[in-house]
Every structure is written in structure tokens, then in C-alpha cells.
PDB file of N, CA and C in Angstrom:
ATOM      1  N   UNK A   1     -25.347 -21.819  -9.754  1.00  0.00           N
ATOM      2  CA  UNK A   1     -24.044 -21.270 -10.012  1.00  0.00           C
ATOM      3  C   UNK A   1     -23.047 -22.429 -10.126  1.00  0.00           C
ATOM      4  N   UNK A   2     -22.385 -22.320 -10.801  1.00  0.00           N
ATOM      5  CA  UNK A   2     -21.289 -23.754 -11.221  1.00  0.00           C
ATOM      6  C   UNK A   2     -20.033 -23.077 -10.338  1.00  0.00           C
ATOM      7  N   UNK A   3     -19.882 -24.037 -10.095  1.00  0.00           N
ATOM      8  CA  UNK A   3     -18.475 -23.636  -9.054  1.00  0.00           C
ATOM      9  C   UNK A   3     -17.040 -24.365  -9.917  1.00  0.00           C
ATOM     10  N   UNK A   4     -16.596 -23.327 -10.511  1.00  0.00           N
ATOM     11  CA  UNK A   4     -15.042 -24.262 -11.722  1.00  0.00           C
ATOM     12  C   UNK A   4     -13.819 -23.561 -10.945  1.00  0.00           C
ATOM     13  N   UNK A   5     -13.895 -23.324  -9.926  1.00  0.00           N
ATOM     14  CA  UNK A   5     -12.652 -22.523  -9.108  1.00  0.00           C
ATOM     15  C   UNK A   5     -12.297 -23.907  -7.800  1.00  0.00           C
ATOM     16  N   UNK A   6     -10.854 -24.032  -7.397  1.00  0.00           N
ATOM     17  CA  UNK A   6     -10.591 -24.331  -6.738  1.00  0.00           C
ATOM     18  C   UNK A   6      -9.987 -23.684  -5.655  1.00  0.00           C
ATOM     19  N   UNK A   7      -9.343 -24.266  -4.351  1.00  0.00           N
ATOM     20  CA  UNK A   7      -9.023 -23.225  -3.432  1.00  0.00           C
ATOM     21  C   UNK A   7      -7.981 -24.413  -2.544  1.00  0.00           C
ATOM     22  N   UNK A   8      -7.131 -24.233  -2.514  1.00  0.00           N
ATOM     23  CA  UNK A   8      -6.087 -25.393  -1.534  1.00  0.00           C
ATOM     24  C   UNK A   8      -5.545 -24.768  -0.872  1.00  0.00           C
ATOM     25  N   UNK A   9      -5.748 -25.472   0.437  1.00  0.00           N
ATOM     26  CA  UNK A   9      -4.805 -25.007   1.781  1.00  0.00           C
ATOM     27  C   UNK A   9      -3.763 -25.798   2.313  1.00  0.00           C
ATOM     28  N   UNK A  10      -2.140 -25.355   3.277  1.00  0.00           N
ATOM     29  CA  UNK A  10      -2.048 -26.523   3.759  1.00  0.00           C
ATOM     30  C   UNK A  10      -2.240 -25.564   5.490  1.00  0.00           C
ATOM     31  N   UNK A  11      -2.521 -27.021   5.862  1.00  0.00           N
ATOM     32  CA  UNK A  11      -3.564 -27.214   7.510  1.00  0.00           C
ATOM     33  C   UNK A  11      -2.070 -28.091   8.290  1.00  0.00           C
ATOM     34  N   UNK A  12      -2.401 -27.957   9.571  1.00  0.00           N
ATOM     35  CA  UNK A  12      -1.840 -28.905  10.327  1.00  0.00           C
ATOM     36  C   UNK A  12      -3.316 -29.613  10.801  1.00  0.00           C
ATOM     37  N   UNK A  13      -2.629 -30.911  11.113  1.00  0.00           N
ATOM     38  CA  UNK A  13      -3.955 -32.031  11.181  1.00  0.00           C
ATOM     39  C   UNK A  13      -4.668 -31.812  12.057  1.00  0.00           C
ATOM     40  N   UNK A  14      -4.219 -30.712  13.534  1.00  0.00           N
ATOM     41  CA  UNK A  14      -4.968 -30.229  14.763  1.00  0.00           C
ATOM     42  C   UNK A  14      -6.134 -29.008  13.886  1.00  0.00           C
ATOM     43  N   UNK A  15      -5.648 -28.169  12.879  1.00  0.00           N
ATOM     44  CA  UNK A  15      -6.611 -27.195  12.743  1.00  0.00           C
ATOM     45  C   UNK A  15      -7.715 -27.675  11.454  1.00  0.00           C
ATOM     46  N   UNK A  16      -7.063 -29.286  10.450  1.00  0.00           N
ATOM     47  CA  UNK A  16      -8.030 -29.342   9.831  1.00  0.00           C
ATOM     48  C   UNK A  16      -9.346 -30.154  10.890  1.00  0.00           C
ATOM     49  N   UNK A  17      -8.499 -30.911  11.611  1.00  0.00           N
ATOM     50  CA  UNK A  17      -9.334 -31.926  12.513  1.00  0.00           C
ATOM     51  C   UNK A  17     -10.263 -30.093  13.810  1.00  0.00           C
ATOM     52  N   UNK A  18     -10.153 -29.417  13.711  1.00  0.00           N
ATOM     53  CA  UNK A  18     -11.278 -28.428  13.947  1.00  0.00           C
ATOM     54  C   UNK A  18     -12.042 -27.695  13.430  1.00  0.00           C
ATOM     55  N   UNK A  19     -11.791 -27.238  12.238  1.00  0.00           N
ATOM     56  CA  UNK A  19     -12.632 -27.017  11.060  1.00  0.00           C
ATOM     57  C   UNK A  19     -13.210 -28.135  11.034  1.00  0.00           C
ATOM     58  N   UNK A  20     -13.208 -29.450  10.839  1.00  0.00           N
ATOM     59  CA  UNK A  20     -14.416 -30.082  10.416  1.00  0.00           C
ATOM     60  C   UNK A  20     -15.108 -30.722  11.657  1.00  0.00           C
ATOM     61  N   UNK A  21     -14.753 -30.639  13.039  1.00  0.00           N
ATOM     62  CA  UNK A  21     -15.156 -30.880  14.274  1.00  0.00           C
ATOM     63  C   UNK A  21     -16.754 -29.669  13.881  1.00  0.00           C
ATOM     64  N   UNK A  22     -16.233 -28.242  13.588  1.00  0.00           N
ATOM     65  CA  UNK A  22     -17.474 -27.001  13.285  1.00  0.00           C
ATOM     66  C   UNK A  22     -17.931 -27.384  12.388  1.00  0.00           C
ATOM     67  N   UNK A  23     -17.950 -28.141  10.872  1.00  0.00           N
ATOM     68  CA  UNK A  23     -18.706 -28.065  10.273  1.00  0.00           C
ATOM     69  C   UNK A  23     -19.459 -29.268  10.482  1.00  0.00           C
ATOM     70  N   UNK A  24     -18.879 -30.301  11.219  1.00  0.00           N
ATOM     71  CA  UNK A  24     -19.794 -31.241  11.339  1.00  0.00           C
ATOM     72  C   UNK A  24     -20.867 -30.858  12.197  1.00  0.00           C
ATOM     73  N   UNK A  25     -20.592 -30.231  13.006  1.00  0.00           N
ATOM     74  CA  UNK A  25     -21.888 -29.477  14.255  1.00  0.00           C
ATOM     75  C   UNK A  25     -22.993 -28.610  13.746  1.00  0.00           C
ATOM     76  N   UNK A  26     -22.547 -28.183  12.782  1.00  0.00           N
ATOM     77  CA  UNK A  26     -23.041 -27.301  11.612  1.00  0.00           C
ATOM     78  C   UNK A  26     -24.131 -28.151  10.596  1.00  0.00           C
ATOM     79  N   UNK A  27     -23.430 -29.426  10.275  1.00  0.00           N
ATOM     80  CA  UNK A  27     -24.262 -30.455   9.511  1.00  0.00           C
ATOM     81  C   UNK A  27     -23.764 -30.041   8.352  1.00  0.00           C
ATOM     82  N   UNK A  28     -22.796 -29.763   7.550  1.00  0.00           N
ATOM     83  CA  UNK A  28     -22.486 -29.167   6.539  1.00  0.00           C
ATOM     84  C   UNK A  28     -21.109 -29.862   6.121  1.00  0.00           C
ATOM     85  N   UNK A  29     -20.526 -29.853   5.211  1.00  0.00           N
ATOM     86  CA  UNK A  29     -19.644 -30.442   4.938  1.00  0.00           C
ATOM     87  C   UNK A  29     -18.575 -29.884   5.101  1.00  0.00           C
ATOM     88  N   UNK A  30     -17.483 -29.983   5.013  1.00  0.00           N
ATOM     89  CA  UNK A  30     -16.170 -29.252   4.988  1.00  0.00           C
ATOM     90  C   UNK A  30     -15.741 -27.799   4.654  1.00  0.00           C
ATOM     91  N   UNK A  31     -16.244 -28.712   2.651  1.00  0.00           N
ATOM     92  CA  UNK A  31     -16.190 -27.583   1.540  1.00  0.00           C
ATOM     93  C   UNK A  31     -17.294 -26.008   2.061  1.00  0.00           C
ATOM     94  N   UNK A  32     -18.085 -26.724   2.259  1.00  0.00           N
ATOM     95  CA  UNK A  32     -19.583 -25.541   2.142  1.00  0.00           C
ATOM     96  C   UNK A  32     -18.683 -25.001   3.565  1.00  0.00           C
ATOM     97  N   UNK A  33     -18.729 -25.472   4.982  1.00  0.00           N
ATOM     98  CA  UNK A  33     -18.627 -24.326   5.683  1.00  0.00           C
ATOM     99  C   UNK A  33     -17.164 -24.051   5.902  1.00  0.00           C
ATOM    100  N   UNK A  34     -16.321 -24.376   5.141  1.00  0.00           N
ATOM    101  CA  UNK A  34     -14.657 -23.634   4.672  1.00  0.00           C
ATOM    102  C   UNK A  34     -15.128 -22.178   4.113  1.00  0.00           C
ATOM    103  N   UNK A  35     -16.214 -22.479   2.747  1.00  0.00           N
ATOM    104  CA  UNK A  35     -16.328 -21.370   2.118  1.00  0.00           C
ATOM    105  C   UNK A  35     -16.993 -20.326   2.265  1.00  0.00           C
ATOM    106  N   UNK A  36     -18.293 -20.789   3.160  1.00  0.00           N
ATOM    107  CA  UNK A  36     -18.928 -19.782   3.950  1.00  0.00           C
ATOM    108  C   UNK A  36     -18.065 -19.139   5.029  1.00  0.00           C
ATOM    109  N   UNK A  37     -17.260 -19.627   6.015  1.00  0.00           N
ATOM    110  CA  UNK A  37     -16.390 -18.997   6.917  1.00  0.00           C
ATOM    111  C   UNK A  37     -15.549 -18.066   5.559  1.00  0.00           C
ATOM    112  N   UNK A  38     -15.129 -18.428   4.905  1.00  0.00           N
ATOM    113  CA  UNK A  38     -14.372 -17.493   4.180  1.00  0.00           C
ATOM    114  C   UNK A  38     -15.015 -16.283   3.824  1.00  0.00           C
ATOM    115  N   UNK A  39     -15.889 -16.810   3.238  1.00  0.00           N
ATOM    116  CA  UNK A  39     -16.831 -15.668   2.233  1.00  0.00           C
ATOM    117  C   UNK A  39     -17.338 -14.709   2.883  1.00  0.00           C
ATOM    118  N   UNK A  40     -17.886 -15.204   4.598  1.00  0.00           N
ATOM    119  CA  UNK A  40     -18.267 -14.312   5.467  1.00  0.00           C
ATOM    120  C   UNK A  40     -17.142 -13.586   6.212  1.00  0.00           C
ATOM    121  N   UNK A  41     -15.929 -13.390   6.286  1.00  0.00           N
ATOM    122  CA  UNK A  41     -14.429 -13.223   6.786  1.00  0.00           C
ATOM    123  C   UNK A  41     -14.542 -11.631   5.891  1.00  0.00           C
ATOM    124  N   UNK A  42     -13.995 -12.182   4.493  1.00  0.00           N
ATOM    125  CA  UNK A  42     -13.982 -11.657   3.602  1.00  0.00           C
ATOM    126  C   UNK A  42     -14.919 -10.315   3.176  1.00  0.00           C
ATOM    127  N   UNK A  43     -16.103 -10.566   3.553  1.00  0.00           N
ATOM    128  CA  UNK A  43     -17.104  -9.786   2.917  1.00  0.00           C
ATOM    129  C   UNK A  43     -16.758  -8.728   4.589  1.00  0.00           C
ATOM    130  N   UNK A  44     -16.812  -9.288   5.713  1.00  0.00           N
ATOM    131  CA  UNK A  44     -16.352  -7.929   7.199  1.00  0.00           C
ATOM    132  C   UNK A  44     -15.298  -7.531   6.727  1.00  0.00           C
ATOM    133  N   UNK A  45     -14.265  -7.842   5.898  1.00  0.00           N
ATOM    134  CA  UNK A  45     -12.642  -7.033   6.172  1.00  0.00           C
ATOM    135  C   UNK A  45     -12.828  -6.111   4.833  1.00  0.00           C
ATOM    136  N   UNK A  46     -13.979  -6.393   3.722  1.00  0.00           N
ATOM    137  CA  UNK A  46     -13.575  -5.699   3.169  1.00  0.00           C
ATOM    138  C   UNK A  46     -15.098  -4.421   2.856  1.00  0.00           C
ATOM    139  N   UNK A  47     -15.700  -4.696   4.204  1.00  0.00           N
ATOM    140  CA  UNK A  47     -16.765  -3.884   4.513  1.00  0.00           C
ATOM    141  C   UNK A  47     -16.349  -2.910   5.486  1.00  0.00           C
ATOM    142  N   UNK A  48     -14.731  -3.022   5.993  1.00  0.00           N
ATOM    143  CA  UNK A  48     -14.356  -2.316   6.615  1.00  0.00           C
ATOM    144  C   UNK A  48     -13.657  -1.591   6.226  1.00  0.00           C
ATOM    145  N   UNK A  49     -13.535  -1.426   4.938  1.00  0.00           N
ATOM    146  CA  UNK A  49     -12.700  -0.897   3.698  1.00  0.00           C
ATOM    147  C   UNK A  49     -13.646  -0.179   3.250  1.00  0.00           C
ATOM    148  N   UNK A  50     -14.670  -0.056   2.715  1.00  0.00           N
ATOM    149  CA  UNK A  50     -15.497   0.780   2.452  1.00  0.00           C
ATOM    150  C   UNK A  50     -16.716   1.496   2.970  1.00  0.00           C
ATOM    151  N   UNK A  51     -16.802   1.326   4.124  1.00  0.00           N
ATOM    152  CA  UNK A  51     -17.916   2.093   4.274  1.00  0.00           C
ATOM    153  C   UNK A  51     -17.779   1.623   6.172  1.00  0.00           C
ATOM    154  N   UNK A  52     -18.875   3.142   6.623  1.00  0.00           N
ATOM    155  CA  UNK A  52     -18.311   3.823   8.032  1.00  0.00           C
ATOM    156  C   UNK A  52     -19.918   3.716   8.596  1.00  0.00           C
ATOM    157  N   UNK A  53     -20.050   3.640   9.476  1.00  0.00           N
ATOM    158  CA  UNK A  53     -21.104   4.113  10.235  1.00  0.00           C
ATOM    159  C   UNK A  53     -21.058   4.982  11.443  1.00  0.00           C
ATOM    160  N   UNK A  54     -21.843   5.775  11.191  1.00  0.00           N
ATOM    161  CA  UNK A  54     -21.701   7.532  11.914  1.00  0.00           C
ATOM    162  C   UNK A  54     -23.237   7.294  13.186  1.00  0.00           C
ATOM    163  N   UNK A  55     -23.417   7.461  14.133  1.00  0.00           N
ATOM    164  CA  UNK A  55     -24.196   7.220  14.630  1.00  0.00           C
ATOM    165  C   UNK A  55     -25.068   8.641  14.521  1.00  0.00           C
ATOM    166  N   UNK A  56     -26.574   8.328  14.688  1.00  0.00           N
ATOM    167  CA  UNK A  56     -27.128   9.608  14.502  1.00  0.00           C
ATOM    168  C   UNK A  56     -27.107  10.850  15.366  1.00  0.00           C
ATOM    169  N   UNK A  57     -26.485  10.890  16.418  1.00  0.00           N
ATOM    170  CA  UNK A  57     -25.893  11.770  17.346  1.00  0.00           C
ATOM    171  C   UNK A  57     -24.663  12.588  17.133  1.00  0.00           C
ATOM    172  N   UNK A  58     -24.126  12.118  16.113  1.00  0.00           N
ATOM    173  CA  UNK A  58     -22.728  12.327  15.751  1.00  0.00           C
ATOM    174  C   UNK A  58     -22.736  12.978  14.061  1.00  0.00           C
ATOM    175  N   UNK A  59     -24.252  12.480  13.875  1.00  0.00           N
ATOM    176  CA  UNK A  59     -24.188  12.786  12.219  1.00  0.00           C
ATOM    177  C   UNK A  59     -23.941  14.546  11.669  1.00  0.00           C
ATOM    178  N   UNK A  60     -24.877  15.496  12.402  1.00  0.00           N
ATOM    179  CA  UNK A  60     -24.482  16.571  12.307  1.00  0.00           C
ATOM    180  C   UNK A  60     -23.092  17.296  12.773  1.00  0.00           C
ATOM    181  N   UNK A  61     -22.513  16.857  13.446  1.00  0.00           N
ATOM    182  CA  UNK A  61     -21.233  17.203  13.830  1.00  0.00           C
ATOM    183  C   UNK A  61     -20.319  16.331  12.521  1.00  0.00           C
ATOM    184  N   UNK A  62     -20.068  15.345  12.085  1.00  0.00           N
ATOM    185  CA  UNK A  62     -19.723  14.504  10.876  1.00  0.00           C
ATOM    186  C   UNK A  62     -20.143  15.550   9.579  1.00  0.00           C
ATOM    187  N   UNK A  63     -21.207  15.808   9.369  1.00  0.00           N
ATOM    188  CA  UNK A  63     -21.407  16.577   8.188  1.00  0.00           C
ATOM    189  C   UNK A  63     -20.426  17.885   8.086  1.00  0.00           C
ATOM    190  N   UNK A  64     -20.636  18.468   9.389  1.00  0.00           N
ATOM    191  CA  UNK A  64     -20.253  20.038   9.487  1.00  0.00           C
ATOM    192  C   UNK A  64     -18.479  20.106   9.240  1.00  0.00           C
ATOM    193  N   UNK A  65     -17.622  18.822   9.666  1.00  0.00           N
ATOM    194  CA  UNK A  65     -16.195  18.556   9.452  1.00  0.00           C
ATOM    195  C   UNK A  65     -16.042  18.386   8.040  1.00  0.00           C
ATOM    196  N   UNK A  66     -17.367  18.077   7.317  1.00  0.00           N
ATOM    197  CA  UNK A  66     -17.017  17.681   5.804  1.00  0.00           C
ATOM    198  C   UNK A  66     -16.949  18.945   5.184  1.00  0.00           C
ATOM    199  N   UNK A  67     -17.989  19.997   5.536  1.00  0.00           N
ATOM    200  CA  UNK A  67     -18.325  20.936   4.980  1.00  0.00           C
ATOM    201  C   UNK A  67     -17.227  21.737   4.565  1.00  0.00           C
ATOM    202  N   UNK A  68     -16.205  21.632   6.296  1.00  0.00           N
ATOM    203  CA  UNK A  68     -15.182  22.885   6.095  1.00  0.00           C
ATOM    204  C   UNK A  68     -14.210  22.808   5.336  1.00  0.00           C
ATOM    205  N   UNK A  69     -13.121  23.981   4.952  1.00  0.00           N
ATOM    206  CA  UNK A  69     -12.616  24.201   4.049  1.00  0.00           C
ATOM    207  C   UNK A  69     -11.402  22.735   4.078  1.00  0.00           C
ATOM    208  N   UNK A  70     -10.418  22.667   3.045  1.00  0.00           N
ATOM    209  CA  UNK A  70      -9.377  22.085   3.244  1.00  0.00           C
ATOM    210  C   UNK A  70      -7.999  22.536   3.423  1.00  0.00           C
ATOM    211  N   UNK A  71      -7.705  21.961   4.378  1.00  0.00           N
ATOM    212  CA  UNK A  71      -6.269  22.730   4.709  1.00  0.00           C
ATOM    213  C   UNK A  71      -5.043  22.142   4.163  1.00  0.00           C
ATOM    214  N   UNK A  72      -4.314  22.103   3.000  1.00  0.00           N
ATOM    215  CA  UNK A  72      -3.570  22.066   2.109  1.00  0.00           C
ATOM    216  C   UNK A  72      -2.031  21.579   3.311  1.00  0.00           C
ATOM    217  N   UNK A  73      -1.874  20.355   2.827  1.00  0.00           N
ATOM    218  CA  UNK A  73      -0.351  19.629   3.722  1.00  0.00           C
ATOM    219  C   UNK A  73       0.418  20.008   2.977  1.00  0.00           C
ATOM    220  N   UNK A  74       1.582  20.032   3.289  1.00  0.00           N
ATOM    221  CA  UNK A  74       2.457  20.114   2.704  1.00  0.00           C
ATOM    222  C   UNK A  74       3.252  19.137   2.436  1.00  0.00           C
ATOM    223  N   UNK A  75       3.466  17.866   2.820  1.00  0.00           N
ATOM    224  CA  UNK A  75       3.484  16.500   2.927  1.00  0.00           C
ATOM    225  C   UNK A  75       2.891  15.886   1.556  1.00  0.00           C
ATOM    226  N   UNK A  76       1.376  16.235   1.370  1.00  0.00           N
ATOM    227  CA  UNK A  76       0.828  15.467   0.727  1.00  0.00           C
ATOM    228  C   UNK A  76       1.007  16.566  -0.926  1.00  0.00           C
ATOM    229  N   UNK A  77       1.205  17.814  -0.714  1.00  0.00           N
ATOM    230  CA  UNK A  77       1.571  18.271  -1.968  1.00  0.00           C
ATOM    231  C   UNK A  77       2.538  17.622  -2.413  1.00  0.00           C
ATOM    232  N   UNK A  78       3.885  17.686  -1.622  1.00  0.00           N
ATOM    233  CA  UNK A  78       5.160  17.056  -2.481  1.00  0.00           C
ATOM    234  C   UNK A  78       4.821  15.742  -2.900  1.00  0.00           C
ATOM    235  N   UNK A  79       4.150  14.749  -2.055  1.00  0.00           N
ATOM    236  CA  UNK A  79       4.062  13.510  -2.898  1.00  0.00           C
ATOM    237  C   UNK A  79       3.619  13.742  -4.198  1.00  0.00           C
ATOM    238  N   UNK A  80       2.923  14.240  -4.005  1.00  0.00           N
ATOM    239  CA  UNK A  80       1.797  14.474  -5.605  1.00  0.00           C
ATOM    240  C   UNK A  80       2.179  14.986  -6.880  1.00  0.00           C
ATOM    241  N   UNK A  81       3.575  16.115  -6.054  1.00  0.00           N
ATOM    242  CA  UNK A  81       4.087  16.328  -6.926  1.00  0.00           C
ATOM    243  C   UNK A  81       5.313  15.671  -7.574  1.00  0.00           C
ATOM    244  N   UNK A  82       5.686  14.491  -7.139  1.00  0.00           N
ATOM    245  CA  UNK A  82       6.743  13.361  -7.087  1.00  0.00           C
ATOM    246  C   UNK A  82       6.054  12.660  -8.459  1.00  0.00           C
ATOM    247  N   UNK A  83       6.537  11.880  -8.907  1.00  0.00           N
ATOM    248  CA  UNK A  83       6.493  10.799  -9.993  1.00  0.00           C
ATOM    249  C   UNK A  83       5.857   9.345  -9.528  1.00  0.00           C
ATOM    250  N   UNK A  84       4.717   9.095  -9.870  1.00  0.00           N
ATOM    251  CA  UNK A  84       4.429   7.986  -9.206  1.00  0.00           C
ATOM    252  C   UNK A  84       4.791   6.475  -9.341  1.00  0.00           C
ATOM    253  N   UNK A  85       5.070   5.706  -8.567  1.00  0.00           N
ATOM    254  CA  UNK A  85       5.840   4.622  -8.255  1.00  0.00           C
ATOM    255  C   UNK A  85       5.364   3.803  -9.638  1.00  0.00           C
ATOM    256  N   UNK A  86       4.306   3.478  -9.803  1.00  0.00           N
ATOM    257  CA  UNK A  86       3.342   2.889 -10.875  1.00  0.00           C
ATOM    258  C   UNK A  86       3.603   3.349 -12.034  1.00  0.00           C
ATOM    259  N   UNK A  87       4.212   4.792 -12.495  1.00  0.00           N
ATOM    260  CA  UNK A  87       4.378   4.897 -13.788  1.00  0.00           C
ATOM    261  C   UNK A  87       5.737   4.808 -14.223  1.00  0.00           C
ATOM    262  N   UNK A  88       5.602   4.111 -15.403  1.00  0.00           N
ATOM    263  CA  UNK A  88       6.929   3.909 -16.260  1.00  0.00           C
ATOM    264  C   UNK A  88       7.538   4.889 -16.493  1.00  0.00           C
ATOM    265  N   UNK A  89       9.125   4.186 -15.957  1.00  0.00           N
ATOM    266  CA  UNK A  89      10.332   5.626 -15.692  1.00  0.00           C
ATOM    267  C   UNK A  89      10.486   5.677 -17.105  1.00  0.00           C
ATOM    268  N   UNK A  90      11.166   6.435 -18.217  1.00  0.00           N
ATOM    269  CA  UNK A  90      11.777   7.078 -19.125  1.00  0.00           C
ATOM    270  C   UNK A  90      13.102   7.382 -18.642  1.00  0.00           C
TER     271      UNK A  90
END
């Protein structure tokens, strides 16, 4: 994989001088474990964005809340029925 992306931070000299205190312990260079800490950061916050884990004790009780009917807000009608922020006013 070619790497043509860059990424710049600014650090105070206490937190770059600890980032590379870890990656040197690591045996890795700066770059590599900057981007792995990132990439692995990144990939939990936005695994917490999509998707849930239901334990299997809990799963039939989880299903049966999905099943039931929906109870209509009244809150969330009027938004909906509002103009949305995103579309171009006229």
C-alpha cells in the first residue's frame, strides 16, 4: 500500500518526548506506532457508532422490545415535519 497522505500534529515536547519513549519500547518508529495508536483509537470510537453487543441472556428480551409496536412522539413528528436544516431555503 503506498502511503501519499500526510498527517501533522503540534505536540508539546513533554507529550512528543512520550509517544516516542512507547514507541521506542515497542521497537517501532514514531510514524508506525503514531498511526497504529490512531488507527486503533479510531476503529473503537467508531465501532461504538455502529454496532451493540446484546449478551445472550438478554437477547430474547432485546428481540421482543424490537418486535413491539411504535409509539408515535410527538416531538419527533414536528421535527420531521419542519424543513430540514440541510436543505436549501427558497
Amino acid at each position: 500500500m503506498v502511503k501519499d497522505s500526510r498527517l501533522a500534529l503540534r505536540l508539546t515536547g513533554e507529550e512528543k518526548a512520550t509517544i516516542a519513549a512507547a514507541s521506542a519500547v515497542q521497537g517501532r518508529s514514531l510514524s508506525e506506532f503514531t498511526t497504529q495508536c490512531a488507527l486503533e483509537k479510531a476503529a473503537e470510537i467508531l465501532a461504538d457508532q455502529r454496532t451493540f453487543h446484546v449478551p445472550d441472556t438478554r437477547w430474547a428480551g432485546f428481540e421482543a422490545l424490537l418486535e413491539e409496536p411504535v409509539v408515535p412522539h410527538p416531538g419527533v413528528r414536528d421535527l420531521f415535519a419542519r424543513p430540514s436544516v440541510f436543505q436549501a431555503r427558497a
